[in-house]
Protein backbone atom coordinates (compact mmCIF):
# COMPACT_ATOMS: atom_id res chain seq x y z
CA UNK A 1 8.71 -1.73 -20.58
CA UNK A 2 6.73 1.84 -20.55
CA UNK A 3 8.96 4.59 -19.15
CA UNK A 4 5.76 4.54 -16.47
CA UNK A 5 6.69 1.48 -15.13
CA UNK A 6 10.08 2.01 -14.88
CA UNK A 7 9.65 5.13 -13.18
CA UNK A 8 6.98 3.50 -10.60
CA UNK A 9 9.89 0.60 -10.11
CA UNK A 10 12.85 3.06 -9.80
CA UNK A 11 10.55 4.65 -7.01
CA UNK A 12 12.39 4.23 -3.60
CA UNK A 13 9.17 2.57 -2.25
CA UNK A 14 9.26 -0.35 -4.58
CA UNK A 15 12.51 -0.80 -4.28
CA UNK A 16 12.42 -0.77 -0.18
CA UNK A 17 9.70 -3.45 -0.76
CA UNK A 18 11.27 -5.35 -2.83
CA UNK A 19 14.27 -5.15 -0.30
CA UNK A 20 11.80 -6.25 2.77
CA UNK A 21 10.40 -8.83 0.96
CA UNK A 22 13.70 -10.86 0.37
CA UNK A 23 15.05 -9.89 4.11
CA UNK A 24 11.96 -10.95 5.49
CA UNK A 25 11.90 -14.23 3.34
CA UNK A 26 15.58 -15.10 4.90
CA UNK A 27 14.68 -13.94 8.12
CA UNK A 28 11.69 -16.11 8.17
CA UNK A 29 13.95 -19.44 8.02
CA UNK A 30 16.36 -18.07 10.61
CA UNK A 31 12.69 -17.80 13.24
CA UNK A 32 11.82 -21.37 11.84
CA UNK A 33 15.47 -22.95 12.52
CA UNK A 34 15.01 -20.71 15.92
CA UNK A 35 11.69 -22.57 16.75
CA UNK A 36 12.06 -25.92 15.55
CA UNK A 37 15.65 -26.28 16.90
CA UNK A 38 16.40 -24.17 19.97
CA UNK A 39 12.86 -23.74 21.22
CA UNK A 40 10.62 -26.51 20.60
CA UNK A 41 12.91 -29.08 22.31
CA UNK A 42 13.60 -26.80 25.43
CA UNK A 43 9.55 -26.36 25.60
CA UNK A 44 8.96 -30.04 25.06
CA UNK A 45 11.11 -31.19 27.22
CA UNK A 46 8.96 -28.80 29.74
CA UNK A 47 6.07 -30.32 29.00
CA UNK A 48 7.22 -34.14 29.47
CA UNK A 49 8.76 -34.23 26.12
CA UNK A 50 5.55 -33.89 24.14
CA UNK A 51 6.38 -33.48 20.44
CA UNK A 52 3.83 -30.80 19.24
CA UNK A 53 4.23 -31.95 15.62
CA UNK A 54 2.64 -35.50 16.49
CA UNK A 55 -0.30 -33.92 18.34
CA UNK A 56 -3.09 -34.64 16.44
CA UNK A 57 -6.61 -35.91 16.54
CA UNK A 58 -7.84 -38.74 13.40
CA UNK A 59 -11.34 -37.93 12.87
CA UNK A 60 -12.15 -41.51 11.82
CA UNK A 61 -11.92 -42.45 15.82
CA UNK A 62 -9.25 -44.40 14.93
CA UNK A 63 -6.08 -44.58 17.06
CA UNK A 64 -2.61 -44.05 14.64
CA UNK A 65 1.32 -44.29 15.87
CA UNK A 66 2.12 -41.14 14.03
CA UNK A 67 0.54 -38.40 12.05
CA UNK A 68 2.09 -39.23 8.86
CA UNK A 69 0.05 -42.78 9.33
CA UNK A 70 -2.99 -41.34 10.67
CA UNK A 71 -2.88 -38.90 7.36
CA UNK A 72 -2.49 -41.83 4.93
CA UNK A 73 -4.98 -43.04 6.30
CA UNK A 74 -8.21 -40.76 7.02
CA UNK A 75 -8.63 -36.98 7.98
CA UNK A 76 -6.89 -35.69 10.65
CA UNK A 77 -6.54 -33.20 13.01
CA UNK A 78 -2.99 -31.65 13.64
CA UNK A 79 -3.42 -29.56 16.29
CA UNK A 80 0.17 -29.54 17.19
CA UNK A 81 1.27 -28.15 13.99
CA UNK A 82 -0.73 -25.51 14.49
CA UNK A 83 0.37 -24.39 18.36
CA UNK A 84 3.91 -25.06 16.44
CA UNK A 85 3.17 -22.37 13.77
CA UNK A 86 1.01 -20.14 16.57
CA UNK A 87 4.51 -20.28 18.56
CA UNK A 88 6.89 -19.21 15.19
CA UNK A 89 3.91 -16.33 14.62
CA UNK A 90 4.48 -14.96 17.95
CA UNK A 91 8.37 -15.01 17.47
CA UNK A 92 8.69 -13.50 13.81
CA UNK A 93 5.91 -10.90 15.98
CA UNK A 94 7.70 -9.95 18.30
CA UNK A 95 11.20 -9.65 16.15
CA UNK A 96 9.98 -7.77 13.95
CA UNK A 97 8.42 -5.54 16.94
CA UNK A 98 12.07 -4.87 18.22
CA UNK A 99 13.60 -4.48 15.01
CA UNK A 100 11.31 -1.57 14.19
CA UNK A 101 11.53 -0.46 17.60
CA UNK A 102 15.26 -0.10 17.14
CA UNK A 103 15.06 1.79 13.90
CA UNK A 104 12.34 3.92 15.20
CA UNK A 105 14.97 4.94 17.93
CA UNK A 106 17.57 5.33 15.09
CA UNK A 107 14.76 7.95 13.39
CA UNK A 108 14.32 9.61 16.30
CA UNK A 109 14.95 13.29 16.63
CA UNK A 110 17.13 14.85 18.42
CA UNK A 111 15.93 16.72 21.12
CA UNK A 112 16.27 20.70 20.91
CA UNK A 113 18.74 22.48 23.75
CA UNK A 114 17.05 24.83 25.67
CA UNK A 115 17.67 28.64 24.17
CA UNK A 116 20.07 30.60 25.71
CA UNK A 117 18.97 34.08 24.27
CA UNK A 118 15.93 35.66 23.72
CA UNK A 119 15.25 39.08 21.95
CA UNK A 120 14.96 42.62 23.51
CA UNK A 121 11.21 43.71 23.19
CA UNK A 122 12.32 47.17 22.67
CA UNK A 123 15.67 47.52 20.35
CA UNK A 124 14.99 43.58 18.89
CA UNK A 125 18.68 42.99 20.15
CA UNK A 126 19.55 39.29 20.79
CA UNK A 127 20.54 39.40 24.50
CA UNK A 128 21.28 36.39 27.13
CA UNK A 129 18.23 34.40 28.36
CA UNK A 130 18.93 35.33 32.04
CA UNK A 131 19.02 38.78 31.17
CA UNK A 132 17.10 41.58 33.42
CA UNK A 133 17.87 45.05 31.44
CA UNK A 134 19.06 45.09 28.09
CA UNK A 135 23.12 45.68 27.18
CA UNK A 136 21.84 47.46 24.19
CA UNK A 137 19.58 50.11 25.08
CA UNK A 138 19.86 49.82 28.50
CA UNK A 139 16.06 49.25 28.86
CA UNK A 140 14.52 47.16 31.82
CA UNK A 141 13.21 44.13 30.88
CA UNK A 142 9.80 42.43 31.91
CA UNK A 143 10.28 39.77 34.47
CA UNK A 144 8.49 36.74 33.27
């Protein structure tokens, strides 16, 4: 390997990436076990225990128990595989949303205290902030 490429993959950047890649990977089958375990029975048993993975339309006209039977069998359809992966889009979403939310926050800086001196405009002495004549050179200050 060319000390180029090792320098471009020793690069924090790469390395982050690389990082995010395999966290996102793991946390993808956490939001899929999330969806397909917790959710999807709670939100079919809403809907009068539909099962969105057997929604589907065969495009021969033909009607077919299950998908699996209507896919040996002609084209098909599978719309509810798709409102299934729609809903596990919309949950990795909005994880990841609040994850970087929450590091964002993390990032954030703090904000600065108010000052609590200021500078005489005539000896350059640092003098208190509420200050009306200077302890310095007993000058009057300028209101503001």
């Amino acid at each position: 390997m060319s000390k180029i490429t090792k320098e471009f993959i020793m690069r924090g950047n790469v390395m982050d990436m690389a990082v995010g890649v395999i966290v996102g990977g793991a946390f993808s089958s956490i939001i899929n076990s999330l969806v397909n375990d917790v959710l999807m029975p709670v939100i079919s048993l809403a809907t009068g225990k539909v099962d969105f993975t057997n929604l589907f339309i065969a495009l021969d006209g033909q009607s077919y128990p299950t998908l699996d039977a209507a896919k040996a069998s002609t084209s098909v359809f599978a719309y509810g595989s798709f409102i299934q992966t729609v809903i596990q889009f919309l949950i990795i979403a909005f994880s990841i949303f609040m994850v970087v939310k929450g590091i964002n926050m993390l990032r954030r800086p703090k904000p600065e205290a108010a000052p609590t001196t200021k500078e005489c405009p005539y000896c350059k002495s640092e003098i208190h902030i509420d200050a009306v004549k200077c302890p310095h050179c007993a000058s009057e200050l300028p209101k503001k």
